[in-house]
PDB file of N, CA and C in Angstrom:
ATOM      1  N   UNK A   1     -10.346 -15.034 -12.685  1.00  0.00           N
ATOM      2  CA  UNK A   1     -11.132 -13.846 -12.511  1.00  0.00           C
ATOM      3  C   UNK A   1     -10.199 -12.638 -12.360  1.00  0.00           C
ATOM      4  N   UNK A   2     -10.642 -11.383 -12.856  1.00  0.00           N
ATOM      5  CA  UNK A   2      -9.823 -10.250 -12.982  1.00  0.00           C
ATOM      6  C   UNK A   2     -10.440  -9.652 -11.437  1.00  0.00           C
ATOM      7  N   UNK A   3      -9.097  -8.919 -11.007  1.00  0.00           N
ATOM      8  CA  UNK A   3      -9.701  -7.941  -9.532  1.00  0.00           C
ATOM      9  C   UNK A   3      -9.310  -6.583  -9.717  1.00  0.00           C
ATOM     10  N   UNK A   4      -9.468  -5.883  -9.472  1.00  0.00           N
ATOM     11  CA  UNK A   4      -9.132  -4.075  -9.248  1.00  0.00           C
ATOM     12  C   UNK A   4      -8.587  -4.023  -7.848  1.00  0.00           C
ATOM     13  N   UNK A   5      -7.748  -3.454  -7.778  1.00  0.00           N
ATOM     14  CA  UNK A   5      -6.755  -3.496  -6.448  1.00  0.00           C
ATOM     15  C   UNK A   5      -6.382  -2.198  -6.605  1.00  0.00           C
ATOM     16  N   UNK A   6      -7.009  -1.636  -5.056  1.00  0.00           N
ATOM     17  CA  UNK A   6      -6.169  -0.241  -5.288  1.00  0.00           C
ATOM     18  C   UNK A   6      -5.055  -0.576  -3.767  1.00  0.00           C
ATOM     19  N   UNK A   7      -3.945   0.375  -4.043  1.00  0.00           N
ATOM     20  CA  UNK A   7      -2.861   0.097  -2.809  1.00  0.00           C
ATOM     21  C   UNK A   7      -2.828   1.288  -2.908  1.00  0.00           C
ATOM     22  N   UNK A   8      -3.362   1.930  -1.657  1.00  0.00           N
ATOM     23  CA  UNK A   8      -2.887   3.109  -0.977  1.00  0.00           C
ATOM     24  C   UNK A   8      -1.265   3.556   0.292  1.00  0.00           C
ATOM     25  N   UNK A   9      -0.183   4.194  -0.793  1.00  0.00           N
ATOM     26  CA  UNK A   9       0.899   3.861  -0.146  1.00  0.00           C
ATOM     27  C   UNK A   9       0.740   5.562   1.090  1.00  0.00           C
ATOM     28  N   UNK A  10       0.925   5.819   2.058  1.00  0.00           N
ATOM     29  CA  UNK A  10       1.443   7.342   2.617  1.00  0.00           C
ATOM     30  C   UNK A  10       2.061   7.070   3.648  1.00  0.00           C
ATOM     31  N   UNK A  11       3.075   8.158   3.809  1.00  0.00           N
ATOM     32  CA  UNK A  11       3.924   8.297   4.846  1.00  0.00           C
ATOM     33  C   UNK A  11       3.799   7.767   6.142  1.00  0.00           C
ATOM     34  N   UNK A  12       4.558   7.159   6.854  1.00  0.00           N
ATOM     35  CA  UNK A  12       4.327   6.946   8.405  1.00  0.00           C
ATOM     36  C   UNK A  12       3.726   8.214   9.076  1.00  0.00           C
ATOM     37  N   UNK A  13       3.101   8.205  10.309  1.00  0.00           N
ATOM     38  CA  UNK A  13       2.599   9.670  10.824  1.00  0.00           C
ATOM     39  C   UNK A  13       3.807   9.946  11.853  1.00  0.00           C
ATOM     40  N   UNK A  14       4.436   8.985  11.899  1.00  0.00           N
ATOM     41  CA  UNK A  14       5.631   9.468  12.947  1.00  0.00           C
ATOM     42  C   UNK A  14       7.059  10.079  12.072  1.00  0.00           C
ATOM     43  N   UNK A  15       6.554  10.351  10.834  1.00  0.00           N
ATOM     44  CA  UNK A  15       7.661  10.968   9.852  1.00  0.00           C
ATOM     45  C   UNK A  15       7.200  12.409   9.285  1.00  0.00           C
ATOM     46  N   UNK A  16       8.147  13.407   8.937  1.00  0.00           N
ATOM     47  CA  UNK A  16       7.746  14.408   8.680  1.00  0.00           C
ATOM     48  C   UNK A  16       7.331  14.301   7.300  1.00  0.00           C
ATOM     49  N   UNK A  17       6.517  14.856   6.357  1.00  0.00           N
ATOM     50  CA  UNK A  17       5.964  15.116   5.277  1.00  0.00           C
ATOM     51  C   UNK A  17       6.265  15.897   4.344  1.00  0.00           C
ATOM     52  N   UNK A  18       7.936  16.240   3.999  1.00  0.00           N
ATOM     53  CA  UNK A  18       7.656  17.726   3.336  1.00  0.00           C
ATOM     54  C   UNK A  18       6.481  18.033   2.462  1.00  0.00           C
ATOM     55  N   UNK A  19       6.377  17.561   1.317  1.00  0.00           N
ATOM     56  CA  UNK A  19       5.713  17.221   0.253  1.00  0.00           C
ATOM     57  C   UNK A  19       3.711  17.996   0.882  1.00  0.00           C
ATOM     58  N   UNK A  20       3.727  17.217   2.166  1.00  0.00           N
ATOM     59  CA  UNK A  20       2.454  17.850   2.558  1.00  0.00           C
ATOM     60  C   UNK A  20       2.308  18.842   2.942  1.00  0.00           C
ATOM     61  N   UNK A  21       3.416  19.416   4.051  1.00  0.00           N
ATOM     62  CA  UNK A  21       3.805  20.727   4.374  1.00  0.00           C
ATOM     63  C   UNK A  21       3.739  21.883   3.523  1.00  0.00           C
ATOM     64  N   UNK A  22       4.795  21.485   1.957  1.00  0.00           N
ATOM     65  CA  UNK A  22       4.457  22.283   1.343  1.00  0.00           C
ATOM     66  C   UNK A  22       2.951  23.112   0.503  1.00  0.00           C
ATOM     67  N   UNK A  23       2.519  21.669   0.649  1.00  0.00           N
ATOM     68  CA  UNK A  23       0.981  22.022  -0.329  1.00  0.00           C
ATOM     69  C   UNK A  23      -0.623  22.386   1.350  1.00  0.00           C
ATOM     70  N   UNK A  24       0.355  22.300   2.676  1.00  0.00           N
ATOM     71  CA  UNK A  24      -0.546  23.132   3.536  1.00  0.00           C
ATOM     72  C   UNK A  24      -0.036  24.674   3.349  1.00  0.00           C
ATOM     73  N   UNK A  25       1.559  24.732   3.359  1.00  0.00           N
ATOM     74  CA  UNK A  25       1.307  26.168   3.146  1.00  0.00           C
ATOM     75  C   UNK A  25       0.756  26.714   1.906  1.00  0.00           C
ATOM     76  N   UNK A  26       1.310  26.037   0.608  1.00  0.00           N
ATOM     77  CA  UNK A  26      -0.043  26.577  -0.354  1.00  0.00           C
ATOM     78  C   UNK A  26      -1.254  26.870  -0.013  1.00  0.00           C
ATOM     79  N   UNK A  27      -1.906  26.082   0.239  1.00  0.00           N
ATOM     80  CA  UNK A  27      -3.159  26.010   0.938  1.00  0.00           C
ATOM     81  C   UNK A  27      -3.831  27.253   1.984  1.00  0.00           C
ATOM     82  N   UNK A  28      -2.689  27.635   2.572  1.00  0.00           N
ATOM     83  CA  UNK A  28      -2.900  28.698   3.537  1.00  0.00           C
ATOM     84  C   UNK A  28      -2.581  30.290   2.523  1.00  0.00           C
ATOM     85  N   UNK A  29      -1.886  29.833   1.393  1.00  0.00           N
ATOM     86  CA  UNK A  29      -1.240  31.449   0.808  1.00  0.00           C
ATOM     87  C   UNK A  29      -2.876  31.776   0.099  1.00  0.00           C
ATOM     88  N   UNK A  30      -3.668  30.539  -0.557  1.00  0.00           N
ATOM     89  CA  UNK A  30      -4.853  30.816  -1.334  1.00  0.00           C
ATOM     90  C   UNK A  30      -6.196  31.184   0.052  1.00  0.00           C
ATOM     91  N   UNK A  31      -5.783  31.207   1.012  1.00  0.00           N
ATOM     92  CA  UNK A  31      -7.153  31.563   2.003  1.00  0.00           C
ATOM     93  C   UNK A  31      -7.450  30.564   2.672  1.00  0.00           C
ATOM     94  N   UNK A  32      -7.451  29.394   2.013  1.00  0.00           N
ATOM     95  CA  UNK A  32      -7.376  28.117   2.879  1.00  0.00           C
ATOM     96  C   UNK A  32      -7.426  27.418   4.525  1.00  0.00           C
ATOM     97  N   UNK A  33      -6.964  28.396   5.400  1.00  0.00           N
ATOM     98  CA  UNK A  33      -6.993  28.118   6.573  1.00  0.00           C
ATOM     99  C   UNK A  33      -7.586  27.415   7.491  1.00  0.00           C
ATOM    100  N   UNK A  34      -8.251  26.559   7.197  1.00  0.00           N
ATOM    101  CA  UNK A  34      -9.148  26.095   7.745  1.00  0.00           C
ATOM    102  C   UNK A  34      -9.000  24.283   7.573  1.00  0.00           C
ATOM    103  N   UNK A  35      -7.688  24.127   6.484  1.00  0.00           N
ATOM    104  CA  UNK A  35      -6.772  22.983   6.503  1.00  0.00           C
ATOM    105  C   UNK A  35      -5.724  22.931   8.026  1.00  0.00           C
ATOM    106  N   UNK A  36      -5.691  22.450   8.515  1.00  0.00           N
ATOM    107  CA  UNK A  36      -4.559  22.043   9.207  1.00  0.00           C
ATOM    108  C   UNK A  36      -3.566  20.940   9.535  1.00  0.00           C
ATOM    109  N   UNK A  37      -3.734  20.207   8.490  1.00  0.00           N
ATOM    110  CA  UNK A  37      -2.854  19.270   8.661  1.00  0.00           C
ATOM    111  C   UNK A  37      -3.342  18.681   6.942  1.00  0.00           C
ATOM    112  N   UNK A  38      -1.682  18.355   6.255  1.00  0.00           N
ATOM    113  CA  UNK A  38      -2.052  17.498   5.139  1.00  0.00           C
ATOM    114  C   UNK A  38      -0.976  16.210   4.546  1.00  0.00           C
ATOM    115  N   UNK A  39      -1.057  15.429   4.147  1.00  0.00           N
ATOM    116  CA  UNK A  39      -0.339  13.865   3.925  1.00  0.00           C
ATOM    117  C   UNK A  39      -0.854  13.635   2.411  1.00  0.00           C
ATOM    118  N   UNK A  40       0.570  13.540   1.829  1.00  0.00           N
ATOM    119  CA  UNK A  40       0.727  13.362   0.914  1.00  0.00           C
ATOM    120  C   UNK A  40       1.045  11.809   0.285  1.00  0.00           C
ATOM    121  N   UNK A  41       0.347  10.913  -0.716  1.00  0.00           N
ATOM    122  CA  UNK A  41       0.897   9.786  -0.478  1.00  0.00           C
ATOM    123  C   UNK A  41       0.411   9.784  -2.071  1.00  0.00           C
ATOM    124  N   UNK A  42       0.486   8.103  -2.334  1.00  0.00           N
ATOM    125  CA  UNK A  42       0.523   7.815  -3.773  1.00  0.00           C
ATOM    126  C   UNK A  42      -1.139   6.605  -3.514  1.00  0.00           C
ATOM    127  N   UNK A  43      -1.605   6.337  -4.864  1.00  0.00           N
ATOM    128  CA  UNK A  43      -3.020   5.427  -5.270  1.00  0.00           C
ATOM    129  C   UNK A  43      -2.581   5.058  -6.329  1.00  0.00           C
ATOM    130  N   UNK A  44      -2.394   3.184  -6.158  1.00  0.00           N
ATOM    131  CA  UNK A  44      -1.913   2.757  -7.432  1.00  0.00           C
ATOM    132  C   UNK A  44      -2.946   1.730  -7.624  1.00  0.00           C
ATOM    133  N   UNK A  45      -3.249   1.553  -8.829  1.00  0.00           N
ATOM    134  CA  UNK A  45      -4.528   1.069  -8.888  1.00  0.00           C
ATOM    135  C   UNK A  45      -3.807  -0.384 -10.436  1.00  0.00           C
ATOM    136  N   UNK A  46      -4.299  -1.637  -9.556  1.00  0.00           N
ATOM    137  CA  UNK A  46      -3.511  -2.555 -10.115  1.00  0.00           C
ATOM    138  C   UNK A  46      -4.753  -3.878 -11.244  1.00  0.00           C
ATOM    139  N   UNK A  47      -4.721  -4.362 -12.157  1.00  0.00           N
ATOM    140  CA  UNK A  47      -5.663  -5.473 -12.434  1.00  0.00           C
ATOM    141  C   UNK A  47      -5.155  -6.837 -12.109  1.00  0.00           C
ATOM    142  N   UNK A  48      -5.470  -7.242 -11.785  1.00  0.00           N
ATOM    143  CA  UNK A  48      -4.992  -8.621 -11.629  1.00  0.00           C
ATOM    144  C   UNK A  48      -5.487  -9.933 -11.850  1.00  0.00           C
ATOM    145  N   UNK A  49      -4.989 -10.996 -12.233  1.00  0.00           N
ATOM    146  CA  UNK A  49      -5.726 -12.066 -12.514  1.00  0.00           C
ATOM    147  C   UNK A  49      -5.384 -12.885 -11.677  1.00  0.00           C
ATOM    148  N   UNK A  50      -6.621 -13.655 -10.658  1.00  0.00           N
ATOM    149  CA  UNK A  50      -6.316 -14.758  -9.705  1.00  0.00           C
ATOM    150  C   UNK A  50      -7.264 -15.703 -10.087  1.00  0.00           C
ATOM    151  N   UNK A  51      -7.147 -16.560  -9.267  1.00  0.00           N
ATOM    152  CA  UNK A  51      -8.619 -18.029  -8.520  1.00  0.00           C
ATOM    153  C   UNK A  51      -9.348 -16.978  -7.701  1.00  0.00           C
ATOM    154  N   UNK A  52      -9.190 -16.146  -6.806  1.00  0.00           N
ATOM    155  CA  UNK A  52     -10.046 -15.524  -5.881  1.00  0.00           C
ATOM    156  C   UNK A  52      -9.701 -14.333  -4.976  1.00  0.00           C
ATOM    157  N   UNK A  53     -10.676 -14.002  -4.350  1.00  0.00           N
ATOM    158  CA  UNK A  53      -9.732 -12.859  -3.910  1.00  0.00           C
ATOM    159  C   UNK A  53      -8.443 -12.720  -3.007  1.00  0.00           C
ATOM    160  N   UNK A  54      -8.551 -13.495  -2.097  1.00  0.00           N
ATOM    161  CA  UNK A  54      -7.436 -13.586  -1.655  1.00  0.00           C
ATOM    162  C   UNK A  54      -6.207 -13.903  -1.858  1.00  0.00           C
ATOM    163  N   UNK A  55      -6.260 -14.455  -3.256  1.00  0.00           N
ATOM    164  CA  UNK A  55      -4.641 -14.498  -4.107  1.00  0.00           C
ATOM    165  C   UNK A  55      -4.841 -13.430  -4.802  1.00  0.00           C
ATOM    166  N   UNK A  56      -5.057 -12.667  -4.923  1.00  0.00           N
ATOM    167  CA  UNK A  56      -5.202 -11.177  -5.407  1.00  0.00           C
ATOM    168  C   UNK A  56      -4.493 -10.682  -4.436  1.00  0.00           C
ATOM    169  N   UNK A  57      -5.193 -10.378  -3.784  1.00  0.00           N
ATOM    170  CA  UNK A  57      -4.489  -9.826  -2.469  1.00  0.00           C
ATOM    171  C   UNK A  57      -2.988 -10.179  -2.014  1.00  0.00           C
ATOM    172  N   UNK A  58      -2.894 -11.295  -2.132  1.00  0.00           N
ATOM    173  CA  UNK A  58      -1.635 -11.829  -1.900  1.00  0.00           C
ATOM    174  C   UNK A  58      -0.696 -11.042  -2.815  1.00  0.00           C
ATOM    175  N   UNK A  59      -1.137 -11.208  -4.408  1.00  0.00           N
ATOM    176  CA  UNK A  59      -0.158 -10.466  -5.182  1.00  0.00           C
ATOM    177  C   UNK A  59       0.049  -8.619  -5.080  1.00  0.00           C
ATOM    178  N   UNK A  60      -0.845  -8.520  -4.842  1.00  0.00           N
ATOM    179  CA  UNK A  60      -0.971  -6.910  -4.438  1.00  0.00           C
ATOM    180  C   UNK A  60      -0.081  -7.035  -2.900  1.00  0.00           C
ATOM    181  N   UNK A  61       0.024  -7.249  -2.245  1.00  0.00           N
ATOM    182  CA  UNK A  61       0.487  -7.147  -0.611  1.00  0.00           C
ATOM    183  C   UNK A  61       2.035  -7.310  -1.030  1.00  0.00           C
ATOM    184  N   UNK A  62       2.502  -8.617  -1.919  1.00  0.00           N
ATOM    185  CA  UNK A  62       3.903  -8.730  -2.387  1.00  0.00           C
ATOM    186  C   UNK A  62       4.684  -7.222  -3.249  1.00  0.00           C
ATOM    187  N   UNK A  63       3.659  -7.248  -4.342  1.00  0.00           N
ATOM    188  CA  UNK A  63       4.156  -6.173  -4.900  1.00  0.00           C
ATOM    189  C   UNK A  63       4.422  -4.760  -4.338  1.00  0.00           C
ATOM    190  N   UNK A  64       3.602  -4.509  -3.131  1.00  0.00           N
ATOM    191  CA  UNK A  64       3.895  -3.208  -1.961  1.00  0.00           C
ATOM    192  C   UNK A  64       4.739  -3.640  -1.277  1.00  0.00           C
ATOM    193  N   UNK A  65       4.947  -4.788  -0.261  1.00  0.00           N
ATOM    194  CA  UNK A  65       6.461  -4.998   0.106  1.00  0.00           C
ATOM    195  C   UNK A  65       7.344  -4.673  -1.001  1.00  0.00           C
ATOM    196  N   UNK A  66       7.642  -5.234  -1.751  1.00  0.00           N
ATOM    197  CA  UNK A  66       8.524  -5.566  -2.880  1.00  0.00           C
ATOM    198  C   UNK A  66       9.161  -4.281  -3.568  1.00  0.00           C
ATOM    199  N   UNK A  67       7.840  -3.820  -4.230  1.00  0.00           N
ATOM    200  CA  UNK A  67       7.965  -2.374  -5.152  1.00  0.00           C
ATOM    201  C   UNK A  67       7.464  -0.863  -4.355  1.00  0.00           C
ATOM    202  N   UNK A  68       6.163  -1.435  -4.595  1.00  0.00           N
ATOM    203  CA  UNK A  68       5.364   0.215  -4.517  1.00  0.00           C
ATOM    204  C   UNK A  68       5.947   0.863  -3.392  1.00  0.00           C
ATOM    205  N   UNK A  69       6.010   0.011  -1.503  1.00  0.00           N
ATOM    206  CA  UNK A  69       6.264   1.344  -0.647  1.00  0.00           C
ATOM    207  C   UNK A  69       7.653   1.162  -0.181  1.00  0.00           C
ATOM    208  N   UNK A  70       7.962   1.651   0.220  1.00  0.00           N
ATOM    209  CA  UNK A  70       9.585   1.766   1.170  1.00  0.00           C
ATOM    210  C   UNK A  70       8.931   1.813   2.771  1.00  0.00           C
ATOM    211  N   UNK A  71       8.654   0.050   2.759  1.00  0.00           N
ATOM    212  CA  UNK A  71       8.311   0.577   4.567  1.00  0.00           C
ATOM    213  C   UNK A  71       9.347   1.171   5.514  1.00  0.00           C
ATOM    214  N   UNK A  72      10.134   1.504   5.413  1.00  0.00           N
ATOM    215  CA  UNK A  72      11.146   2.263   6.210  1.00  0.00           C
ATOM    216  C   UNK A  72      10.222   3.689   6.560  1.00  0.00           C
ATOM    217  N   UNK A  73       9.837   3.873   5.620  1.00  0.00           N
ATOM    218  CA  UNK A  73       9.013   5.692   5.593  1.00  0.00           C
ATOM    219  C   UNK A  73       7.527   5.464   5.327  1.00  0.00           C
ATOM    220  N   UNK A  74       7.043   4.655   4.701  1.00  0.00           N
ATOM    221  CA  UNK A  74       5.725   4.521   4.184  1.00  0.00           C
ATOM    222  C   UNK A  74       5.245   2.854   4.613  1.00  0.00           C
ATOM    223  N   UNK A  75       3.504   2.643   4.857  1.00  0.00           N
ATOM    224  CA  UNK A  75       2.686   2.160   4.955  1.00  0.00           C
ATOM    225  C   UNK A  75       1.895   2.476   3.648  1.00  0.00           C
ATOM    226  N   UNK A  76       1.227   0.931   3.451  1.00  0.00           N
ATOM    227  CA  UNK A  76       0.230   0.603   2.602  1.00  0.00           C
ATOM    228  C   UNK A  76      -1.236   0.206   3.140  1.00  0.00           C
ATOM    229  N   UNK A  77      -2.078   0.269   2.381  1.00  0.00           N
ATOM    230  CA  UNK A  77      -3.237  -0.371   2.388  1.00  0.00           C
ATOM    231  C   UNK A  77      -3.905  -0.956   1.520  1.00  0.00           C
ATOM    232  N   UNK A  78      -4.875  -2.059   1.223  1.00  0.00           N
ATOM    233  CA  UNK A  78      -4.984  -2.301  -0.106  1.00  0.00           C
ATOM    234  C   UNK A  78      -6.459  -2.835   0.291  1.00  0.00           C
ATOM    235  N   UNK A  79      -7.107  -2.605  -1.055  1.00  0.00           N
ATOM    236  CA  UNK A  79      -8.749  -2.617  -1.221  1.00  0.00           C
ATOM    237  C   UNK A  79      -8.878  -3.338  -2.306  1.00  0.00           C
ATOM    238  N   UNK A  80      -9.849  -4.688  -2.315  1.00  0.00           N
ATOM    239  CA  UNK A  80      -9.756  -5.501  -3.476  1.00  0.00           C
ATOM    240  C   UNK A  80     -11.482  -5.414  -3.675  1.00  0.00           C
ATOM    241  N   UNK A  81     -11.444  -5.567  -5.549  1.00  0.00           N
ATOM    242  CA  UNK A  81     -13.042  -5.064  -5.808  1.00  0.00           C
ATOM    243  C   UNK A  81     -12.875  -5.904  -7.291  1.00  0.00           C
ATOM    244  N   UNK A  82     -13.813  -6.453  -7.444  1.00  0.00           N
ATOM    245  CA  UNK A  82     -14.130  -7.268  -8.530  1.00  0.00           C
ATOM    246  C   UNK A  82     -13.830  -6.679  -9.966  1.00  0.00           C
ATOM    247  N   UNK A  83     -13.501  -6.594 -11.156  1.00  0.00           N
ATOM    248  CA  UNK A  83     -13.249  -5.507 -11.976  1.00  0.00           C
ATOM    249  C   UNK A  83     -14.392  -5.646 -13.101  1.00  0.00           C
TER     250      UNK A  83
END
């Protein structure tokens, strides 16, 4: 069976953000103000072929250790959905 796996990678909250920083002060130059805080991260959206969902998962969870995040700085999350 095929799965849709999305892995949501973003920054630790105990790390600074440039990347978000910059696009709050954007945010504030267009009128915006009413943002105060923003986190910038990545949505990788994977197909996969398992037996079920939870070896899906398994391969998605490896491939974010492995590839997608740098847990040193970043956390993942991952959402599995039938495709």
């Amino acid at each position: 069976m095929t799965y849709t796996i999305q892995v949501k990678v973003m920054p630790l909250k105990e790390l600074l953000d440039p990347q978000g920083k910059a696009v709050l002060t954007g945010l504030g130059n267009l009128g915006l103000k009413a943002v105060s805080d923003v986190r910038v991260g990545k949505n990788i959206t994977l197909q996969v072929d398992a037996a079920d969902e939870a070896a899906a998962k398994a391969v998605a969870e490896e491939a974010a250790r492995k590839l997608l995040a740098n847990q040193v700085m970043e956390y993942f999350e991952i959402e599995v959905s039938q495709a």
